[in-house]
C-alpha atoms as a PDB file:
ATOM      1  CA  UNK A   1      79.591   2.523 -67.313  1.00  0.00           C
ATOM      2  CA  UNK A   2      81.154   0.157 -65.373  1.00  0.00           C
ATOM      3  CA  UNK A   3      80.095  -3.508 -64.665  1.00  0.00           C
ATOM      4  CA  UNK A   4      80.613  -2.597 -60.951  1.00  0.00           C
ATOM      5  CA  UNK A   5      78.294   0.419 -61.401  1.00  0.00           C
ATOM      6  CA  UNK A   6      75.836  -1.198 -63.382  1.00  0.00           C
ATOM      7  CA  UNK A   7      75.518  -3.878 -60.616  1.00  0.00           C
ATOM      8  CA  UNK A   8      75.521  -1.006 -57.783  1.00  0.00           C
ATOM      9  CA  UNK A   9      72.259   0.740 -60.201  1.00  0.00           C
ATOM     10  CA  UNK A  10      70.145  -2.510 -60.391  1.00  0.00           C
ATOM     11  CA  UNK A  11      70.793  -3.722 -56.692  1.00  0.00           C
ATOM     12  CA  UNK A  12      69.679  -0.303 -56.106  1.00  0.00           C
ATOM     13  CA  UNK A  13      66.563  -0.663 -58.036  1.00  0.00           C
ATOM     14  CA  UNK A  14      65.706  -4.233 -57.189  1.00  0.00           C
ATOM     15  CA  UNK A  15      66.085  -2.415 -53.252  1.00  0.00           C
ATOM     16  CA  UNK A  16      63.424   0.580 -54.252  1.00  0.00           C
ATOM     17  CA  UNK A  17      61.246  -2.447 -56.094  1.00  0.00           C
ATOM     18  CA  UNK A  18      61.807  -4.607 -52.853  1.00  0.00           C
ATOM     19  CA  UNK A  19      61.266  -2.239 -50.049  1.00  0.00           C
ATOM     20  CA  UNK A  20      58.137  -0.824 -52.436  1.00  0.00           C
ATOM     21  CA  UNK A  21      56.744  -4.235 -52.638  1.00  0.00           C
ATOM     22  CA  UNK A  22      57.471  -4.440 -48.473  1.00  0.00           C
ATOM     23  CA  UNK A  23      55.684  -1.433 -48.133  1.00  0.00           C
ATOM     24  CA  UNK A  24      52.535  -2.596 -50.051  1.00  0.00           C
ATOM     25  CA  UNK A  25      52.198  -5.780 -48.328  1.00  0.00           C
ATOM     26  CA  UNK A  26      52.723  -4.417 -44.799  1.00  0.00           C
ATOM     27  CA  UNK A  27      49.932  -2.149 -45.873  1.00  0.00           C
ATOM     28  CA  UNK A  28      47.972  -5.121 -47.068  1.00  0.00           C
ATOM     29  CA  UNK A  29      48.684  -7.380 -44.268  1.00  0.00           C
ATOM     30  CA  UNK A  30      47.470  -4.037 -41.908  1.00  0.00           C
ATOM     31  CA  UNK A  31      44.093  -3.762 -43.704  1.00  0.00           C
ATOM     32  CA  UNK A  32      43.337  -6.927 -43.788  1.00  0.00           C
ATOM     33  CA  UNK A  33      44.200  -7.309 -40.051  1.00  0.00           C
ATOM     34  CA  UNK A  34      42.099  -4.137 -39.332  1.00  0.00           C
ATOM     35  CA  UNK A  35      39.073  -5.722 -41.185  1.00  0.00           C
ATOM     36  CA  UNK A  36      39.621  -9.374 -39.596  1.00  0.00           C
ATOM     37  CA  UNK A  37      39.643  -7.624 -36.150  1.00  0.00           C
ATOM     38  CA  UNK A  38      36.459  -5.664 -37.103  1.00  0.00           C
ATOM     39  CA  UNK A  39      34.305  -8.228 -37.631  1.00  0.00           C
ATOM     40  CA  UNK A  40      35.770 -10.142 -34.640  1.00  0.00           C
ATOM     41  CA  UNK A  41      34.553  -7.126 -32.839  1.00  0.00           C
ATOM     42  CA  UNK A  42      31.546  -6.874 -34.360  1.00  0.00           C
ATOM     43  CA  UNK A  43      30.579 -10.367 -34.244  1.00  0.00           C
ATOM     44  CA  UNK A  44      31.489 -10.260 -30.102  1.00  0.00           C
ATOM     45  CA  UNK A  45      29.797  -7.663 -29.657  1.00  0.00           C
ATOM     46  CA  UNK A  46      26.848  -8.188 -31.576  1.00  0.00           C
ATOM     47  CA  UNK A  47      27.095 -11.628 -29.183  1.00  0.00           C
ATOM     48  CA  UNK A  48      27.425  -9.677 -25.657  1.00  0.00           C
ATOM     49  CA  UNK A  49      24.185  -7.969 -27.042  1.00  0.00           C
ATOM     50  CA  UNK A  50      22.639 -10.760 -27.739  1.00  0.00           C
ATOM     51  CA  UNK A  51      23.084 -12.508 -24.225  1.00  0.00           C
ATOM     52  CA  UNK A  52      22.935  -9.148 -22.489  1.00  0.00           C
ATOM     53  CA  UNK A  53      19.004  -9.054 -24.020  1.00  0.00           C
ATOM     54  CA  UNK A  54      18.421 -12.351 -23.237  1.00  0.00           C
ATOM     55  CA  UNK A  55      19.556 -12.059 -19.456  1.00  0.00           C
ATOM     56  CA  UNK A  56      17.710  -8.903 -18.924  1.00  0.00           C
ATOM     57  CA  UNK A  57      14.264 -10.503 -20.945  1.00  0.00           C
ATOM     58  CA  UNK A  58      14.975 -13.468 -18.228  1.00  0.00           C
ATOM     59  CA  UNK A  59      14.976 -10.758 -15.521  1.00  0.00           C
ATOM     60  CA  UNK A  60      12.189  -8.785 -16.414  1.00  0.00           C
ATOM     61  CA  UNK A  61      10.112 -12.204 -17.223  1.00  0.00           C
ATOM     62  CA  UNK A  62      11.099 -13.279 -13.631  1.00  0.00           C
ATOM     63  CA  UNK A  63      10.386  -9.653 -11.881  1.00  0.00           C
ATOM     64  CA  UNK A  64       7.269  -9.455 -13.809  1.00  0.00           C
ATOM     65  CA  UNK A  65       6.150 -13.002 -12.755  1.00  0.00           C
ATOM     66  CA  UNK A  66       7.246 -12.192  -9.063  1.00  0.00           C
ATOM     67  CA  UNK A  67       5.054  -8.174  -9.443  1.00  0.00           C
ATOM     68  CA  UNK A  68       2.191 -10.320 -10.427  1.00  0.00           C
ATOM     69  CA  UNK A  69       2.325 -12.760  -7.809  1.00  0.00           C
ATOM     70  CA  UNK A  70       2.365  -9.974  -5.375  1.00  0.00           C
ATOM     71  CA  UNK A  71      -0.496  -7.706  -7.019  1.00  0.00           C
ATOM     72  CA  UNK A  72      -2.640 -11.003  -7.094  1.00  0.00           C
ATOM     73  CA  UNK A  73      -1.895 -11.644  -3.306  1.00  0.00           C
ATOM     74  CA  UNK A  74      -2.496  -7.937  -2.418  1.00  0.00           C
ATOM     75  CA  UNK A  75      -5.650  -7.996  -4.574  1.00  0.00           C
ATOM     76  CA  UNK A  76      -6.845 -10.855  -2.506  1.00  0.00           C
ATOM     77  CA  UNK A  77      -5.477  -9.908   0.935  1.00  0.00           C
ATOM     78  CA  UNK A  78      -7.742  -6.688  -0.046  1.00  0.00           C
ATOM     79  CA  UNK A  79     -10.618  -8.041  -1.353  1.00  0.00           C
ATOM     80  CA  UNK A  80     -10.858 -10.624   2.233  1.00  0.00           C
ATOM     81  CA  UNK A  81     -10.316  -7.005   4.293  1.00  0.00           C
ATOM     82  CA  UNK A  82     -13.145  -5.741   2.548  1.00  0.00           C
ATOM     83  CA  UNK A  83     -15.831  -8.557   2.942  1.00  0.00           C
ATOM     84  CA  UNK A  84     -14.649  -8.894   6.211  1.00  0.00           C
ATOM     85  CA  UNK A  85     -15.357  -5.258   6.872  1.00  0.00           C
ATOM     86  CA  UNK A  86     -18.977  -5.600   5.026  1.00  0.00           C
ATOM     87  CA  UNK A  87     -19.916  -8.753   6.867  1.00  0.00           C
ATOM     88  CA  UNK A  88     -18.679  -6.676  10.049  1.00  0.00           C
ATOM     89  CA  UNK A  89     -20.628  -3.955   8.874  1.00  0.00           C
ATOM     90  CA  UNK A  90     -24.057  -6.267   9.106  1.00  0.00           C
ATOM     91  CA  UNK A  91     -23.250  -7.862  11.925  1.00  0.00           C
ATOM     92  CA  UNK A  92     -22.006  -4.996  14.370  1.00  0.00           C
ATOM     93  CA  UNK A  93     -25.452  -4.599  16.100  1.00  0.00           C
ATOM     94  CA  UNK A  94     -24.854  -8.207  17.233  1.00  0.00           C
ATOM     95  CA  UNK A  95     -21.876  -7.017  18.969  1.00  0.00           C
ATOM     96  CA  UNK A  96     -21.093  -6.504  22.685  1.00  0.00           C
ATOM     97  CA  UNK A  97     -19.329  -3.193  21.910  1.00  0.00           C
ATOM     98  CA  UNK A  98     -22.526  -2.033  19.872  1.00  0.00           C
ATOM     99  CA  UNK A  99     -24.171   0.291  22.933  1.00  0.00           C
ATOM    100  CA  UNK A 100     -27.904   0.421  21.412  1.00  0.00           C
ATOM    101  CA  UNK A 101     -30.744  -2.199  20.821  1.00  0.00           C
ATOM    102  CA  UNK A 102     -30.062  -4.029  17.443  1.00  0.00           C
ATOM    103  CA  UNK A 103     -33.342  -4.171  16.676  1.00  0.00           C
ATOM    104  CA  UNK A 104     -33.489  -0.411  16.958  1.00  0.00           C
ATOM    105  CA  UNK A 105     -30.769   0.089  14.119  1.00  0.00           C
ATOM    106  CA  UNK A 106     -31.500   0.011  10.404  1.00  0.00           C
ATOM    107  CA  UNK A 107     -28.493  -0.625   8.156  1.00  0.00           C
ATOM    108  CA  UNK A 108     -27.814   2.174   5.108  1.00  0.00           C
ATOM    109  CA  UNK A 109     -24.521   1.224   4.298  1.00  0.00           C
ATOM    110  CA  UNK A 110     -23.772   4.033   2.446  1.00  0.00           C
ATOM    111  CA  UNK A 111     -23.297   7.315   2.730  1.00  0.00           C
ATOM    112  CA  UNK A 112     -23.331   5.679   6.600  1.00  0.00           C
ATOM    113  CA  UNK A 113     -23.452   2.303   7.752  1.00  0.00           C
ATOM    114  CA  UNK A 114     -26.864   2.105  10.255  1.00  0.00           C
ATOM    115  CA  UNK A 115     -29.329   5.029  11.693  1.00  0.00           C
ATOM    116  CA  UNK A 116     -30.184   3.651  15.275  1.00  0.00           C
ATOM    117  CA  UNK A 117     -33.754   4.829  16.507  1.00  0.00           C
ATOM    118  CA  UNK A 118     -32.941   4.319  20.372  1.00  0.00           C
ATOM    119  CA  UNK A 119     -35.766   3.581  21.964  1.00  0.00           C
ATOM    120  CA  UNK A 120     -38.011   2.584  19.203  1.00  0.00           C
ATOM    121  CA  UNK A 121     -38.555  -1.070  19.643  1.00  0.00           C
ATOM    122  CA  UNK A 122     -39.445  -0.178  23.707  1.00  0.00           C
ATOM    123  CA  UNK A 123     -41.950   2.256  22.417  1.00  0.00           C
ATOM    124  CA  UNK A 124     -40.287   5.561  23.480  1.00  0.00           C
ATOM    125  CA  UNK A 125     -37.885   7.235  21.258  1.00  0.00           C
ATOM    126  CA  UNK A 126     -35.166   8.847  23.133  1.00  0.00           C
ATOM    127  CA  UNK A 127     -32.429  10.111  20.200  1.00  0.00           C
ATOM    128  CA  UNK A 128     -31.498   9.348  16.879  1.00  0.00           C
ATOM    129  CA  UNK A 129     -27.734   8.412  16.125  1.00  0.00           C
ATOM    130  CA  UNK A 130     -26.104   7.866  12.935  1.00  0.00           C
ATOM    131  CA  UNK A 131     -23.333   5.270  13.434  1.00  0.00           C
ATOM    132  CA  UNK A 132     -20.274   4.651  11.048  1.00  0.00           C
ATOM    133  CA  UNK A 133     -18.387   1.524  11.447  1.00  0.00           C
ATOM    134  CA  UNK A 134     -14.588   1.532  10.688  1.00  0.00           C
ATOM    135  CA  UNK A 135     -11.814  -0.711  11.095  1.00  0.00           C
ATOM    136  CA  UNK A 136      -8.402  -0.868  11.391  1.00  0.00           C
ATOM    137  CA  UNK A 137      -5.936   0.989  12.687  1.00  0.00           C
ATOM    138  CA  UNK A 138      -6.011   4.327  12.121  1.00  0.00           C
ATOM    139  CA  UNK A 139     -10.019   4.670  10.755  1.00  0.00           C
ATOM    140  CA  UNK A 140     -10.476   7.820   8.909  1.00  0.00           C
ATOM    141  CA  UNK A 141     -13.753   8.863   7.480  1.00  0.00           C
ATOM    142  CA  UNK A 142     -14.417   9.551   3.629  1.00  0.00           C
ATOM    143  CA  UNK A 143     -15.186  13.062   2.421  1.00  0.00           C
ATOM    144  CA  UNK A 144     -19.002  11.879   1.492  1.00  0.00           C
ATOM    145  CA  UNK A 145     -18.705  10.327   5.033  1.00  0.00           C
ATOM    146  CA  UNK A 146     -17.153  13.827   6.840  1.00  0.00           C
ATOM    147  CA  UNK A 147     -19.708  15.943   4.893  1.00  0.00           C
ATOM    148  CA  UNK A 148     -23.022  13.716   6.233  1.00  0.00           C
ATOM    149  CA  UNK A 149     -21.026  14.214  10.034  1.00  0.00           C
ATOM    150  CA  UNK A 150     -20.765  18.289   9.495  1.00  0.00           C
ATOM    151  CA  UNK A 151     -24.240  18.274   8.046  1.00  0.00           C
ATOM    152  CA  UNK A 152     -25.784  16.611  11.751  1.00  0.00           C
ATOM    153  CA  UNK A 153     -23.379  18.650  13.838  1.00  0.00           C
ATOM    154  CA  UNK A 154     -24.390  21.697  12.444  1.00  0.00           C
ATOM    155  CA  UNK A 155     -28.030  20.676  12.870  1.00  0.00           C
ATOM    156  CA  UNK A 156     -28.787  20.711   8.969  1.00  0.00           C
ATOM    157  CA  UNK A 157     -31.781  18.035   9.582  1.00  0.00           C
ATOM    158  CA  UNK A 158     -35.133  17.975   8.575  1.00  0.00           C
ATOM    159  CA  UNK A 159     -38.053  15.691   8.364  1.00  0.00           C
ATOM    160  CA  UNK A 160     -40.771  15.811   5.330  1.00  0.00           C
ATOM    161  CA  UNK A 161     -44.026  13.899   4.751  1.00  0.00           C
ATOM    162  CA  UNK A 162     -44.417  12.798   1.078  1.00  0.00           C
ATOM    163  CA  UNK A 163     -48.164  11.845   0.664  1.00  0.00           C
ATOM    164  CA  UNK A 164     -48.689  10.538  -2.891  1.00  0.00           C
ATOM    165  CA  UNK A 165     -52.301   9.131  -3.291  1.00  0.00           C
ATOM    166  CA  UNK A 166     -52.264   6.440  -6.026  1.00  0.00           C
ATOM    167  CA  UNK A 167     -55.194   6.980  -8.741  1.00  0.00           C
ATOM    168  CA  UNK A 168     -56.285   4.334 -10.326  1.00  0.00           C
END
């Protein structure tokens, strides 16, 4: 073998142990890139989630706040509604639209607001009316309230005497 040959064979070797050792690092360098950019990613991302919970906790926390806020003022617009409807309820007799004698109604207040004896406090009785006070716009009557109405339409009425004689 030649000297010229025998230079040829180890340049040729020292090229398959070169471009080997290329190959290895490029593959090296890749996987180590790959794993550097996955935790990059991971870490961002794990920070997105993090401020993505925090904004929408902030949201809610501010939503809820704001729900509250309006329940609370509902419950109280509501609750002034109502005891302005009960004090209305007591003091309707006393009223100028109220066509009978207040001292001729009596107030139930439930299942109907008053029974007005008409004529009572003059000493003749001339009807009996049961009166149910509403407000608002559209007043509707309950079902107890509907039932009591069909009941003295239909002339379901009656009148008893309980005598109960107390022995001592």
């Amino acid at each position: 073998m030649e000297y010229s040959d025998l230079l040829t064979f180890l340049l040729l070797i020292l090229l398959i142990w070169i471009s080997y050792s290329y190959y290895r690092l490029k593959t090296s360098i890749e996987e180590r890139a790959r794993t550097l950019h996955n935790r990059w990613r991971d870490q961002d991302l794990s920070l997105f989630q993090s401020q993505v919970e925090q904004q929408a906790d902030e949201k809610i926390r501010i939503w809820k706040n704001d729900e509250e806020r309006n329940i609370r003022q509902d419950a109280i617009k509501r609750s002034r509604e109502v005891i302005h409807g009960k004090v209305t309820e007591h003091l309707i007799p006393f009223f100028s639209s109220f066509r009978w004698n207040p001292a001729d109604a009596r107030f139930l207040g439930s299942p109907i607001d008053f029974v007005v004896f008409d004529g009572l406090s003059e000493g003749e009785l001339r009807e009996i009316v049961f009166v149910e006070v509403k407000s608002g716009v559209r007043p509707t009557l309950t079902p107890r309230e509907r039932s009591v109405e069909r009941c003295i339409k239909r002339g379901d009425i009656d009148f008893t005497v309980i005598h109960h004689i107390n022995q001592k």
